[in-house]
N, C-alpha and C. Protein backbone atom coordinates (compact mmCIF):
# COMPACT_ATOMS: atom_id res chain seq x y z
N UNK A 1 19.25 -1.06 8.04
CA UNK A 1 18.20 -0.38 7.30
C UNK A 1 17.27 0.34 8.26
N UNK A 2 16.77 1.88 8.03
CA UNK A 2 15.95 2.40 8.93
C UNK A 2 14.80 1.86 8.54
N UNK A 3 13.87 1.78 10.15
CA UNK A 3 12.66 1.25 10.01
C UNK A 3 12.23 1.98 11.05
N UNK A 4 11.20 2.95 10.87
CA UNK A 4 9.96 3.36 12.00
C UNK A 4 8.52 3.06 12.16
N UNK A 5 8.59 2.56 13.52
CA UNK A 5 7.39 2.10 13.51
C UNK A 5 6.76 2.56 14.89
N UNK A 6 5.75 3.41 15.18
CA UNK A 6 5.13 3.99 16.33
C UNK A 6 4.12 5.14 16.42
N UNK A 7 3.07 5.25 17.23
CA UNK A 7 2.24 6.38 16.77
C UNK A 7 2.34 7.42 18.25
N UNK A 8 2.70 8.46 18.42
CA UNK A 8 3.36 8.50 19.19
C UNK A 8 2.64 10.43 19.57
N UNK A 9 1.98 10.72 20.38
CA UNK A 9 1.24 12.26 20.67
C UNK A 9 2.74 12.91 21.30
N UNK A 10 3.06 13.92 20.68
CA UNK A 10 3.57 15.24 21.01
C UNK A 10 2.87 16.74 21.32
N UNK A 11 3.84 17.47 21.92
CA UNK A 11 3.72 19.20 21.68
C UNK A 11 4.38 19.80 21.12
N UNK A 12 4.19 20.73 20.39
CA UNK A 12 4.95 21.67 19.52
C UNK A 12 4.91 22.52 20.23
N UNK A 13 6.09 23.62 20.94
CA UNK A 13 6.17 24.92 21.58
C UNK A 13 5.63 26.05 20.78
N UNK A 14 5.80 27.35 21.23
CA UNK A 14 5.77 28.60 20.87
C UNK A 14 6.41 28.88 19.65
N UNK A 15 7.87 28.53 19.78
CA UNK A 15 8.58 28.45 18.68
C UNK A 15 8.36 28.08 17.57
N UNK A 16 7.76 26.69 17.64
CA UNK A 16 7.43 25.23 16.49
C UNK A 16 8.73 24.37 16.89
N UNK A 17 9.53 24.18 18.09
CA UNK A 17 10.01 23.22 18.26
C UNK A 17 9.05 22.02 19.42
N UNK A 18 9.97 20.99 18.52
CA UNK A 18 9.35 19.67 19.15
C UNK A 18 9.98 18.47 19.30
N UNK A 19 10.03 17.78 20.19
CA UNK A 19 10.78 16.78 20.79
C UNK A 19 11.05 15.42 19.45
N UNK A 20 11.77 14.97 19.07
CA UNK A 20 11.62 13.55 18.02
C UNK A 20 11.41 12.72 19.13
N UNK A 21 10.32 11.91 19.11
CA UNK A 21 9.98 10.68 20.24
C UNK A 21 11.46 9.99 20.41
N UNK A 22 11.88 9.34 21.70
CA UNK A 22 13.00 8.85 22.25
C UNK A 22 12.96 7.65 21.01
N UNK A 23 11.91 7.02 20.41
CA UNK A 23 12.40 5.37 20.06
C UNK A 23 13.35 6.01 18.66
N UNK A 24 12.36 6.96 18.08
CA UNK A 24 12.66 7.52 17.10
C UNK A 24 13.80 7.83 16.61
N UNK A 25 14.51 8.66 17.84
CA UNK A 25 15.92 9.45 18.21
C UNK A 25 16.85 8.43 18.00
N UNK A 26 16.54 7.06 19.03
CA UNK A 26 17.27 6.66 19.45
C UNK A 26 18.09 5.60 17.82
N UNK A 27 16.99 5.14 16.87
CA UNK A 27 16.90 4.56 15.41
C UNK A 27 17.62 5.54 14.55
N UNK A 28 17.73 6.58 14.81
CA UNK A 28 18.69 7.79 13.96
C UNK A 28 19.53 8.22 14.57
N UNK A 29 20.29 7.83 15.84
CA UNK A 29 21.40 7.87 16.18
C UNK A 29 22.10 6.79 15.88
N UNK A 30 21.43 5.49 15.98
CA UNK A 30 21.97 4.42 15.64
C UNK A 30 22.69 3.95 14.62
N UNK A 31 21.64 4.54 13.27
CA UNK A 31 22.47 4.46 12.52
C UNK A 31 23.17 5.90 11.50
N UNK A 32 23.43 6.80 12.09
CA UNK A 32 24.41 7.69 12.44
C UNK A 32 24.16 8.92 11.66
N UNK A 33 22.52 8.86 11.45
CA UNK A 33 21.71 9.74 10.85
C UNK A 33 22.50 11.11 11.82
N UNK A 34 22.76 12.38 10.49
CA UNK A 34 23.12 13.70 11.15
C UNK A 34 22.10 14.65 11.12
N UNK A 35 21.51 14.42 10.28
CA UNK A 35 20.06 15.45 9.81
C UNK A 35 18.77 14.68 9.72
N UNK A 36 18.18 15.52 9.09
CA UNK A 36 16.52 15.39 8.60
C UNK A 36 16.15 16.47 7.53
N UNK A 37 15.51 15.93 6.29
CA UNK A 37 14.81 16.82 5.51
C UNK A 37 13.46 16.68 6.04
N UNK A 38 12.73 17.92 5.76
CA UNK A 38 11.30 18.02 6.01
C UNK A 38 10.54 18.16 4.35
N UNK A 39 9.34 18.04 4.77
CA UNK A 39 8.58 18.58 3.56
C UNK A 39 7.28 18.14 3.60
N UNK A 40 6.40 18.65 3.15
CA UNK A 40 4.74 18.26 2.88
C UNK A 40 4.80 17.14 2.05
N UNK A 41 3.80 16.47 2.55
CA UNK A 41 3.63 14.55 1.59
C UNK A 41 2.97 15.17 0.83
N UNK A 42 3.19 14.26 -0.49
CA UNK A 42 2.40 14.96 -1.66
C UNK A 42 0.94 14.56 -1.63
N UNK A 43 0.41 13.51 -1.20
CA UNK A 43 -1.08 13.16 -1.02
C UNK A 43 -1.67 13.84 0.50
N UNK A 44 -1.15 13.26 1.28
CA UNK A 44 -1.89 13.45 2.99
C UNK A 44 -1.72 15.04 3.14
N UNK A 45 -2.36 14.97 4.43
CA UNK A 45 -1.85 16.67 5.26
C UNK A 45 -1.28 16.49 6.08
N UNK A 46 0.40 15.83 5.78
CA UNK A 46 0.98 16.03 6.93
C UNK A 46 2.63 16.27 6.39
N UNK A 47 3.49 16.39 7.47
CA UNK A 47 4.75 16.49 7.01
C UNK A 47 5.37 15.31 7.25
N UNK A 48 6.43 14.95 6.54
CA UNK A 48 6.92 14.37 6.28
C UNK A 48 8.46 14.40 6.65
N UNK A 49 9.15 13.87 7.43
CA UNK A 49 10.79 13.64 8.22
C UNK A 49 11.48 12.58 7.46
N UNK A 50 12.55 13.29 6.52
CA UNK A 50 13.30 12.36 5.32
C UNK A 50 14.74 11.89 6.68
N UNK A 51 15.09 10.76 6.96
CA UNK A 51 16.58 10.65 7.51
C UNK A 51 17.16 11.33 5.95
N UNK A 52 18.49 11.71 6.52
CA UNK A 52 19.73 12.08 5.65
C UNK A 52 19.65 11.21 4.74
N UNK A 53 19.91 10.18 4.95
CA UNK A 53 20.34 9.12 3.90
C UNK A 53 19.17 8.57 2.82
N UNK A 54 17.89 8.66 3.76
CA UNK A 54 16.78 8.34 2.97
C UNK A 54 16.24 9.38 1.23
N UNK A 55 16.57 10.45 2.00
CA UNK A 55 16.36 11.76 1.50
C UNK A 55 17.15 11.95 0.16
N UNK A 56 18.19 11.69 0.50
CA UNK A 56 19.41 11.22 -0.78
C UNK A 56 18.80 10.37 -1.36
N UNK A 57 18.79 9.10 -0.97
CA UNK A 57 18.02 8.24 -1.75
C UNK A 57 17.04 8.45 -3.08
N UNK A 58 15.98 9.20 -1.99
CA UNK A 58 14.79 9.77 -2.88
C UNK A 58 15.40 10.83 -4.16
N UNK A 59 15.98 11.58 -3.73
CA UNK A 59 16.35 12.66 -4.40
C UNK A 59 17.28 11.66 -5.72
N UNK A 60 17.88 11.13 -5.50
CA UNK A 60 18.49 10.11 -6.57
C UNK A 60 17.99 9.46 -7.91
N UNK A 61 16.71 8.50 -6.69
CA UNK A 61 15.65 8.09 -7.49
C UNK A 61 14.89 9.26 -8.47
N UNK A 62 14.59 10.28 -7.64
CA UNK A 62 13.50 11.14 -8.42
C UNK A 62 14.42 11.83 -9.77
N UNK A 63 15.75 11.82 -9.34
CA UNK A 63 16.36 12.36 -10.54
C UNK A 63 16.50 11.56 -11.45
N UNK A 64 16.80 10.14 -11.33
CA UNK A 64 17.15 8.99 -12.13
C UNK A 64 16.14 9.06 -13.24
N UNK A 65 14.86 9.56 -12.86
CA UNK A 65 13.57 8.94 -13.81
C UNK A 65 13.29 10.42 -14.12
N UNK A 66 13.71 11.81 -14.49
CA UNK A 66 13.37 12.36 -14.65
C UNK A 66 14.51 13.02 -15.86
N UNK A 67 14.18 13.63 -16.52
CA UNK A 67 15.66 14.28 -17.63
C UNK A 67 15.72 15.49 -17.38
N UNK A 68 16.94 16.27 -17.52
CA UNK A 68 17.39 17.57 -17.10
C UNK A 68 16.64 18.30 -18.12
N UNK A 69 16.88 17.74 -19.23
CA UNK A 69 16.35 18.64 -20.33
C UNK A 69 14.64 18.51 -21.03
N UNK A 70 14.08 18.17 -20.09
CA UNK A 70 12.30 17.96 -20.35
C UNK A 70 12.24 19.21 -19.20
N UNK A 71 11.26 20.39 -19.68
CA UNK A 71 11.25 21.65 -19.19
C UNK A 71 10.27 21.01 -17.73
N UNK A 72 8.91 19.75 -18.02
CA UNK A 72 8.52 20.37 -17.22
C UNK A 72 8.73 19.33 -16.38
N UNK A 73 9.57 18.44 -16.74
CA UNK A 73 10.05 17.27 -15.63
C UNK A 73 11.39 18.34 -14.33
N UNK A 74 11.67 19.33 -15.17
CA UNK A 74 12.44 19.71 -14.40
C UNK A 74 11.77 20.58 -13.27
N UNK A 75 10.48 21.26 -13.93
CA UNK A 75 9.79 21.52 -12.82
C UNK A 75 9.14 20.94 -11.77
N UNK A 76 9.23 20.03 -12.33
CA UNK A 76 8.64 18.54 -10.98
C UNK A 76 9.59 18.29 -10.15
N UNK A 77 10.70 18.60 -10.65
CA UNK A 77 12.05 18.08 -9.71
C UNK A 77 12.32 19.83 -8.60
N UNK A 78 12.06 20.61 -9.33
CA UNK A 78 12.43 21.67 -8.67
C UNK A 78 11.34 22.07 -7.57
N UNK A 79 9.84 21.52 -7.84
CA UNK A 79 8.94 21.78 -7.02
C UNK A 79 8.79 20.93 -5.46
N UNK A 80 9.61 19.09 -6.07
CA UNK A 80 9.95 18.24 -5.19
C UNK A 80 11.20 18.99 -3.84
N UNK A 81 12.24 19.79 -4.95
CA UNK A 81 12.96 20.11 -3.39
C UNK A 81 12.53 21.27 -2.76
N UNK A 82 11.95 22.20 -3.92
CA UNK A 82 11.26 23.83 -3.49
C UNK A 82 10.39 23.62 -1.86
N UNK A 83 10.01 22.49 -1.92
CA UNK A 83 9.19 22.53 -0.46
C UNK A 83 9.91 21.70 0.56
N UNK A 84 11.10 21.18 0.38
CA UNK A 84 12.28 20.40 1.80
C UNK A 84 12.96 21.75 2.11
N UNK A 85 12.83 20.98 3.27
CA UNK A 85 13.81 22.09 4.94
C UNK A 85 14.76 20.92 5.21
N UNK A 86 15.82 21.70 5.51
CA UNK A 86 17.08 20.44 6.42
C UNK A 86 16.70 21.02 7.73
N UNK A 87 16.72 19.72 8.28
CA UNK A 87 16.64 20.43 9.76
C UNK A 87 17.27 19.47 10.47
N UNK A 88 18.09 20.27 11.50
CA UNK A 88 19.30 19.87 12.84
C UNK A 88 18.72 19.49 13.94
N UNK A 89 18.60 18.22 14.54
CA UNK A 89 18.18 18.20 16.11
C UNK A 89 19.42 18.81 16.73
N UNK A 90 18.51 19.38 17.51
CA UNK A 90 19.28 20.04 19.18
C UNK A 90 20.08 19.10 20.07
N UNK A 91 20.77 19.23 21.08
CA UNK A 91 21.56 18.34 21.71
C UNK A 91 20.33 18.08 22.75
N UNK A 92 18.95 18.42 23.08
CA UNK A 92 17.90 17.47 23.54
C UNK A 92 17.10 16.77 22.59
N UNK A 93 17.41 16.72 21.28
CA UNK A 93 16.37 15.91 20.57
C UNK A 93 15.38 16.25 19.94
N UNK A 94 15.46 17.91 19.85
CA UNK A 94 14.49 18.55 19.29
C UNK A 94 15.27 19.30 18.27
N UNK A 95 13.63 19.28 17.46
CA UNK A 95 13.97 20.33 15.81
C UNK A 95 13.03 21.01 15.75
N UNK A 96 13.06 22.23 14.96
CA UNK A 96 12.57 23.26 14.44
C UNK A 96 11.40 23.55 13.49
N UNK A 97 10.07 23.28 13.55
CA UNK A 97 9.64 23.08 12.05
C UNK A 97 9.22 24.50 11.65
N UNK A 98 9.70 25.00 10.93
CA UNK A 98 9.51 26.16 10.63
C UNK A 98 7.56 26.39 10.35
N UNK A 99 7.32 27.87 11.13
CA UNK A 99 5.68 27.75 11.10
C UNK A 99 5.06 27.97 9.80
N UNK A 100 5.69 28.05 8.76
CA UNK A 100 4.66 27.64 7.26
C UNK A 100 4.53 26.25 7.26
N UNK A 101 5.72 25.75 7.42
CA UNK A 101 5.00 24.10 7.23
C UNK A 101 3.89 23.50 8.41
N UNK A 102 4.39 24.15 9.92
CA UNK A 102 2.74 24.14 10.62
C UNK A 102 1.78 24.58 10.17
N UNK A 103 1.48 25.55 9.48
CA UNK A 103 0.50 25.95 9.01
C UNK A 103 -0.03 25.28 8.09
N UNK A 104 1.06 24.87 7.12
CA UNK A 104 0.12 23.71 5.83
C UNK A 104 -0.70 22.56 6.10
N UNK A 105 -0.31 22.16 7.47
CA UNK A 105 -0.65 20.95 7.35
C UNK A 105 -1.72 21.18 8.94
N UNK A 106 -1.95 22.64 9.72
CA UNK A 106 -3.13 22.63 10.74
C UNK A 106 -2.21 22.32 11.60
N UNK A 107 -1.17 22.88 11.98
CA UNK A 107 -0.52 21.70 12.98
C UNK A 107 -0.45 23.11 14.31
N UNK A 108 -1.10 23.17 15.36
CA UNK A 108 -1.09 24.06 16.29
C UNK A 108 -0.46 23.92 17.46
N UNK A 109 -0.55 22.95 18.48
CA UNK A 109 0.54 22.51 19.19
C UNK A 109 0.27 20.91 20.20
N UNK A 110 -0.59 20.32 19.39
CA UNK A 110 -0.61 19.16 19.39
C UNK A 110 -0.32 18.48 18.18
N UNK A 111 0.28 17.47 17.79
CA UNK A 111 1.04 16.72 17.02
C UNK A 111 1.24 15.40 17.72
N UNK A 112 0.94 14.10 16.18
CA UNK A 112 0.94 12.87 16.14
C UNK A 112 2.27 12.58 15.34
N UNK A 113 3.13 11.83 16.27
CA UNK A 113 4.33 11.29 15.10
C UNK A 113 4.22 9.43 15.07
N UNK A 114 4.25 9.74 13.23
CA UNK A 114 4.11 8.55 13.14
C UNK A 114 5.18 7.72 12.18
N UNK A 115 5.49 6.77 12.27
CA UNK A 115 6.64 5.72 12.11
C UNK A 115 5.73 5.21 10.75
N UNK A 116 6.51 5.51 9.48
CA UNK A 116 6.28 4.89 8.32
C UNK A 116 7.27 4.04 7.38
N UNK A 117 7.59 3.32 8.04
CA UNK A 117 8.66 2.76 6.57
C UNK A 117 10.08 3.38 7.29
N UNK A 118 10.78 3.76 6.19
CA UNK A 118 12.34 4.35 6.42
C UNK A 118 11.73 5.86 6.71
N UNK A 119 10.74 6.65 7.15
CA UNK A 119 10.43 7.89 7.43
C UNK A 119 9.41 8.22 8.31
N UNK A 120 9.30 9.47 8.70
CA UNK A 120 8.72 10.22 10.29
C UNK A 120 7.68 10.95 9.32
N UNK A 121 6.21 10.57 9.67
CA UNK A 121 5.37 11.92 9.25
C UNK A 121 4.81 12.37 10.84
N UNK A 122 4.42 13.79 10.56
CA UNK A 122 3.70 14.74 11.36
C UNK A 122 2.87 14.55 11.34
N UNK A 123 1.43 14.79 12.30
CA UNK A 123 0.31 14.64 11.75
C UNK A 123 -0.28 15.75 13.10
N UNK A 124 -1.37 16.96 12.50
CA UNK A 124 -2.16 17.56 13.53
C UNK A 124 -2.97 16.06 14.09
N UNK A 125 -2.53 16.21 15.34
CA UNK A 125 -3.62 14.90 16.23
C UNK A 125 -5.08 14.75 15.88
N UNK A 126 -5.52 15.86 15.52
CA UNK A 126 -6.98 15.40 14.93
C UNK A 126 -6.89 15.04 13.45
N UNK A 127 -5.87 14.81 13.03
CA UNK A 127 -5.60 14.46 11.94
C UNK A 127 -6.14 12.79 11.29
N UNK A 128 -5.43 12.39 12.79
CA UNK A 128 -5.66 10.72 12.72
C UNK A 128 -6.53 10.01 13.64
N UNK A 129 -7.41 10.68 14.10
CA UNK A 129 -8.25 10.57 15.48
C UNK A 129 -9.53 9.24 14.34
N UNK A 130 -9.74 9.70 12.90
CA UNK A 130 -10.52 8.87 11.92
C UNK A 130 -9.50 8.21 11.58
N UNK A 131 -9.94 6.74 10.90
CA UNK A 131 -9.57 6.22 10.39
C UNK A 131 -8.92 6.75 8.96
N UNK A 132 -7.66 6.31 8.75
CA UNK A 132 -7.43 7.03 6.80
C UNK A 132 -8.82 6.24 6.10
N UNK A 133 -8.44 5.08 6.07
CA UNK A 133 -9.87 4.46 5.50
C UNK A 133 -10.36 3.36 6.05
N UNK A 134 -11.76 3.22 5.70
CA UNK A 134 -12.64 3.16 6.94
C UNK A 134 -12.43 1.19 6.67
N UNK A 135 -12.65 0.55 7.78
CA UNK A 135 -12.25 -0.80 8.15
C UNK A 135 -12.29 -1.53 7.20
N UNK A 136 -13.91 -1.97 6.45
CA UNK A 136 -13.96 -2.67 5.44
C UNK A 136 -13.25 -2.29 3.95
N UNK A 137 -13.72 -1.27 3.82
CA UNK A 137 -12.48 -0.95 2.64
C UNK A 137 -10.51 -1.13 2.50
N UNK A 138 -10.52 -1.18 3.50
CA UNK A 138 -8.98 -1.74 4.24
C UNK A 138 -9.03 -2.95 3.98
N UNK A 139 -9.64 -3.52 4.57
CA UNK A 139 -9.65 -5.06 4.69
C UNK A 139 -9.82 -5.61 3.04
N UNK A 140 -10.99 -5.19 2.41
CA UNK A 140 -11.28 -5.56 0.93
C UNK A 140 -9.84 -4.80 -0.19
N UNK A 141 -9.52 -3.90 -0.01
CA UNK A 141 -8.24 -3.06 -0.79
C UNK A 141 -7.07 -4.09 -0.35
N UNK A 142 -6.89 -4.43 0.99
CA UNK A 142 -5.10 -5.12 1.20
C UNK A 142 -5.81 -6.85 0.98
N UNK A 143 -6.64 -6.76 0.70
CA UNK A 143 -6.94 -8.31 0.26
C UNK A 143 -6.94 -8.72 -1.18
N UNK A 144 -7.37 -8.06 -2.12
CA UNK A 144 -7.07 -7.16 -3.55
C UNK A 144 -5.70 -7.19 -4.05
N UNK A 145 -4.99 -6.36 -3.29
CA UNK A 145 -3.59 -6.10 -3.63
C UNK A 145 -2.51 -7.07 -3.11
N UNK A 146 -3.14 -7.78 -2.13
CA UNK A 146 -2.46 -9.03 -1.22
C UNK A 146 -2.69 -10.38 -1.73
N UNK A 147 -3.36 -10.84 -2.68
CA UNK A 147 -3.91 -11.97 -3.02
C UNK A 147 -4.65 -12.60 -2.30
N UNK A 148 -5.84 -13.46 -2.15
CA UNK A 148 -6.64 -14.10 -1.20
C UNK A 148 -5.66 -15.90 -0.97
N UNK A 149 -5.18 -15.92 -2.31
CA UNK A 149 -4.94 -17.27 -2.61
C UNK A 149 -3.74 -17.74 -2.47
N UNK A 150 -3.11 -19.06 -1.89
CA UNK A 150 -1.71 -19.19 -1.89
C UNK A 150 -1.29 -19.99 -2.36
C-alpha cells in the first residue's frame, strides 16, 4: 500500500520542472507506479500528485457515487477530471508541472512537497511556513473527532 510521509523544500526550474524528492521516487518505483496525475485540491492551494493506481482508484470511487444520467453530477465528474494532467517522470526523477497549475496555486520556484496519505501535494513554501490551523484548535478538533475516552 502507498504511504507518503515527508515535508520536503524543492526548486522548480524555468521550465516548471522539478525533482520528486528521492524518498518519494524511491515509494513509486517500488511499487511499480508508471505515472502521476496532477490536479488542484479542491479545498487547499496546492497541487495535488495522484500515483497511477491511486488516481484510478479515486476516479472509480467518484464514479461509483455519481450517475451518468444526473446532468449535474455529471458535471461534477467532468469538472473532477477537467483539471488532472498525467504526468511522466524523466529518467532523473523529474516532472513537468505545466505553468497554469503553478500559477493556481502561487507556486514560483520554491516549492514544499508534502507526503499525505497514498498522495504528493505541492505547496508554494510560503504556503506552509503558518500553521494550517493554529495549535489549540488542532489539539481541541483531533480530540473531538478522536474521542478523549477509552
Amino acid at each position: 500500500m502507498l504511504q507518503f510521509l515527508g515535508n520536503i523544500e524543492a526548486k522548480a526550474d524555468a521550465k516548471g520542472r522539478i525533482f520528486i524528492p528521492a524518498i518519494f521516487r524511491k515509494r513509486l518505483q517500488c511499487e511499480g507506479e508508471s505515472f502521476l496525475v496532477l490536479r488542484k485540491d479542491i479545498f487547499q492551494n496546492c497541487l495535488v500528485l495522484y500515483p497511477g493506481s491511486v488516481w484510478e482508484n479515486e476516479i472509480e470511487e467518484l464514479r461509483s457515487r455519481l450517475s451518468k444520467w444526473n446532468r449535474e453530477q455529471q458535471q461534477i465528474f467532468r469538472q473532477f477530471v477537467l483539471d488532472a494532467e498525467r504526468l511522466e517522470m524523466d529518467a532523473n526523477g523529474r516532472v513537468l508541472i505545466p505553468k497554469r497549475y503553478l500559477q493556481m496555486v502561487s507556486i514560483d520556484t520554491d516549492v514544499r512537497f508534502l507526503g499525505v496519505d497514498n498522495t504528493i501535494e505541492l505547496w508554494a513554501k510560503e504556503g506552509l511556513e503558518k500553521p494550517l490551523v493554529e495549535p489549540d484548535e488542532f489539539s481541541s478538533k483531533l480530540e473531538e473527532l478522536m474521542g478523549s475516552s477509552l
